[in-house]
Protein backbone atom coordinates (compact mmCIF):
# COMPACT_ATOMS: atom_id res chain seq x y z
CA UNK A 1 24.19 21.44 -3.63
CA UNK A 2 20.32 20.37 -4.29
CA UNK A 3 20.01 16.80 -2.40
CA UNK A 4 16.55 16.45 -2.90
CA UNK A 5 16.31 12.77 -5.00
CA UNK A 6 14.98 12.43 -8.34
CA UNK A 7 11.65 11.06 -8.24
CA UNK A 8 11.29 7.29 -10.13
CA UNK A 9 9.91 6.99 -13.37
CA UNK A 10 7.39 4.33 -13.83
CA UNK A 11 8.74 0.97 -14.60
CA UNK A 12 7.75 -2.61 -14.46
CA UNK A 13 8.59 -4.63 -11.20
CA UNK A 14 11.18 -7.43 -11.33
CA UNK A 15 9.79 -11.12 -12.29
CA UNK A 16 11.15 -11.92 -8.92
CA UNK A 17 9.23 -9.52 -6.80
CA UNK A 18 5.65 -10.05 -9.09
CA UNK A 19 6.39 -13.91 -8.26
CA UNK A 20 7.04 -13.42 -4.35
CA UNK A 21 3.70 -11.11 -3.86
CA UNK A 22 1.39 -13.02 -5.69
CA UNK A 23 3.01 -16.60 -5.80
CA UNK A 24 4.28 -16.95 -3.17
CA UNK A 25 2.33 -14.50 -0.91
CA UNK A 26 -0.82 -15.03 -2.22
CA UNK A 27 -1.41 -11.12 -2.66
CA UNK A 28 -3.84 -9.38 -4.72
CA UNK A 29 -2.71 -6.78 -7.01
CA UNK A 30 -3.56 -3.27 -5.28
CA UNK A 31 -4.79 -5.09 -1.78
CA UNK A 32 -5.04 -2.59 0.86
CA UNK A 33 -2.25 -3.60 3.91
CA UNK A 34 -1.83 -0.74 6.68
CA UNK A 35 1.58 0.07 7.49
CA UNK A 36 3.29 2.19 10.25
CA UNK A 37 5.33 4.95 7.93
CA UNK A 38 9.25 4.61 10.02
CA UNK A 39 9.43 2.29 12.95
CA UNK A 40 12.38 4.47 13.94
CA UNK A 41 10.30 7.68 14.51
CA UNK A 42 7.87 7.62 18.25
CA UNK A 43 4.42 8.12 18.31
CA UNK A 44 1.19 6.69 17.89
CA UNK A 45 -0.49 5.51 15.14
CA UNK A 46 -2.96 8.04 14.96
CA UNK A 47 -0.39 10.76 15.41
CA UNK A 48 1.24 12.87 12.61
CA UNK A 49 5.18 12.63 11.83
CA UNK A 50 7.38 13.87 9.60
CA UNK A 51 9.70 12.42 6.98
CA UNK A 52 12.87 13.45 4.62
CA UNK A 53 13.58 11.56 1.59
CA UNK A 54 15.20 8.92 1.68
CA UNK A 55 15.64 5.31 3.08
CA UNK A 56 12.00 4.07 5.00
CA UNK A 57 11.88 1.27 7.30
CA UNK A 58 8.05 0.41 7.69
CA UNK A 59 6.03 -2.14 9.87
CA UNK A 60 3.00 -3.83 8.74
CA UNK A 61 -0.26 -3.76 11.08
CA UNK A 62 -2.38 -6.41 11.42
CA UNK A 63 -5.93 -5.26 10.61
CA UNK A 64 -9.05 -7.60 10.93
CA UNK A 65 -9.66 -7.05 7.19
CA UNK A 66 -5.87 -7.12 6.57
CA UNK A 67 -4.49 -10.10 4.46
CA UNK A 68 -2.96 -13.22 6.58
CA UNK A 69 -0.14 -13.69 3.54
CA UNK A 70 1.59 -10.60 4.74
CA UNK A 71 1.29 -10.40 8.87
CA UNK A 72 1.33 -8.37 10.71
CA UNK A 73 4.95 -7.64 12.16
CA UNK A 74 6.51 -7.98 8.22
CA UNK A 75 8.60 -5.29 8.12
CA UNK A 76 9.44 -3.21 4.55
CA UNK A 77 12.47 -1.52 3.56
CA UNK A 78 12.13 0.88 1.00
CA UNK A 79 12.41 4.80 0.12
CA UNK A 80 10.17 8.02 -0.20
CA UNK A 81 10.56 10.92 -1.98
CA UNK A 82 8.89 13.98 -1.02
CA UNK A 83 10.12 16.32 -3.94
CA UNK A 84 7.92 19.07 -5.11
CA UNK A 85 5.81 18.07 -8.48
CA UNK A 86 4.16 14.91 -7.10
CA UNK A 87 0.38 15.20 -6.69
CA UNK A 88 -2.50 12.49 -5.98
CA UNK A 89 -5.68 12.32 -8.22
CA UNK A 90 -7.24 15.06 -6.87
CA UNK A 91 -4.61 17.31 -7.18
CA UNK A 92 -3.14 17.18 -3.75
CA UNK A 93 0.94 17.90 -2.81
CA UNK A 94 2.30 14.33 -2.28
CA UNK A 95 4.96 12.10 -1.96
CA UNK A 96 5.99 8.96 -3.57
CA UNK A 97 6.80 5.51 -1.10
CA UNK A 98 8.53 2.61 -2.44
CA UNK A 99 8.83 -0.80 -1.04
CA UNK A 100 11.22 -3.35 -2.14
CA UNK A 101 12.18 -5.89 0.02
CA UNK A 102 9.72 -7.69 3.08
CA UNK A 103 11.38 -9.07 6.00
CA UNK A 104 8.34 -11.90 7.03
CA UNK A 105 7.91 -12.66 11.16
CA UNK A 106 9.28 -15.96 10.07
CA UNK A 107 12.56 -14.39 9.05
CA UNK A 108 11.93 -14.80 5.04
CA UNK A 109 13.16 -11.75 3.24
CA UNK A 110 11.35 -11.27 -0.17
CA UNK A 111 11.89 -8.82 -2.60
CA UNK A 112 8.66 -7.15 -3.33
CA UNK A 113 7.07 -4.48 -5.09
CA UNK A 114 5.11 -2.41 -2.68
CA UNK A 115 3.90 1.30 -2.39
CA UNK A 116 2.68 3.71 0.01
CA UNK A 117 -0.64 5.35 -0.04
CA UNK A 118 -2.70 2.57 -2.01
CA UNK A 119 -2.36 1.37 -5.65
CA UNK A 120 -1.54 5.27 -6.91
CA UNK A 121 1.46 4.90 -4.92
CA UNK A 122 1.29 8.28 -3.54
CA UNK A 123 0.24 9.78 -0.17
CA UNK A 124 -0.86 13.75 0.43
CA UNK A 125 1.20 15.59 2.41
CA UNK A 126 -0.50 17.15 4.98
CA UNK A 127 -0.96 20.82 5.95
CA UNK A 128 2.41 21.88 7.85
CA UNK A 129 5.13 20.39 5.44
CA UNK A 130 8.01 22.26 4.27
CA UNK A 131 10.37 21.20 1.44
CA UNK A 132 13.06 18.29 3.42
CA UNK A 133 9.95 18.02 6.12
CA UNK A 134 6.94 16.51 5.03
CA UNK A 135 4.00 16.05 7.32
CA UNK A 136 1.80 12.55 6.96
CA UNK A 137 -0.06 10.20 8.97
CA UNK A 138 1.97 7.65 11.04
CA UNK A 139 -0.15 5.34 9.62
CA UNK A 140 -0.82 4.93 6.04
CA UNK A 141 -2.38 2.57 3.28
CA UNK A 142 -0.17 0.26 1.32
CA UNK A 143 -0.84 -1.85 -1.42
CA UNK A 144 1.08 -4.53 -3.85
CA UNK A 145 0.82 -3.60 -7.28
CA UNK A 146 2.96 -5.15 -10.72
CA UNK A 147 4.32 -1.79 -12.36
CA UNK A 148 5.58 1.10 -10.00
CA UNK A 149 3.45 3.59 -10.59
């Protein structure tokens, strides 16, 4: 049996999460956060690690630049798919990150419409993955955006 996930089609967020991130957040649409891929996987930042599809528990890092609406500490529950057939602009193997829900330092939990590797919503796999084990930076781009891409 084939458990590899179906990839998402694009679709519009919820009225809920478009109101939390840039409402009640204060977020601009595509801003650039920096999150740490899975808290539950050991390493540094700067390391490599590799991911499965399936559920993603990320941790947002607080960058200089990075916006004071979502702190550092927020963590975001979501899901990534690393199915073949995903590609970035250029043309690189990727996979697709989702974030839907933000648990804030403060203890609010928002729903929220959120995705890995920057406003495309896709991050290249790097040089080493295998299908069910795809290499990427600990550390990736993130970015709050109205329509999944």
């Amino acid at each position: 049996m084939d458990r590899t996930q179906v990839r998402p089609e694009p679709e519009d967020c919820s009225d809920e999460a478009r109101r939390n991130m840039f409402e009640v957040l204060k977020l601009n649409e595509g801003m650039r956060l920096e999150a740490i891929v899975d808290i539950n996987q050991p390493g540094e930042p700067t390391e490599e690690g590799t991911y499965r599809d399936g559920p993603l528990v990320s941790l947002v890092v607080q960058r200089d630049w990075s916006p004071p609406e979502l702190p550092g500490g927020t963590i975001l529950y979501g899901r990534l798919w690393t199915g073949p057939g995903m590609q970035t602009r250029n043309g690189w193997e990727a996979v697709l990150g989702r974030y839907t829900e933000a648990l804030l330092p403060d203890g609010r939990k928002l729903p929220v419409c959120i995705v890995l590797g920057g406003p495309e919503g896709r991050s290249r796999k790097l040089p080493g993955s295998t299908p069910g084990a795809v290499r990427l930076p600990r550390e990736l781009p993130a970015a709050a955006v109205r329509r999944w891409p």
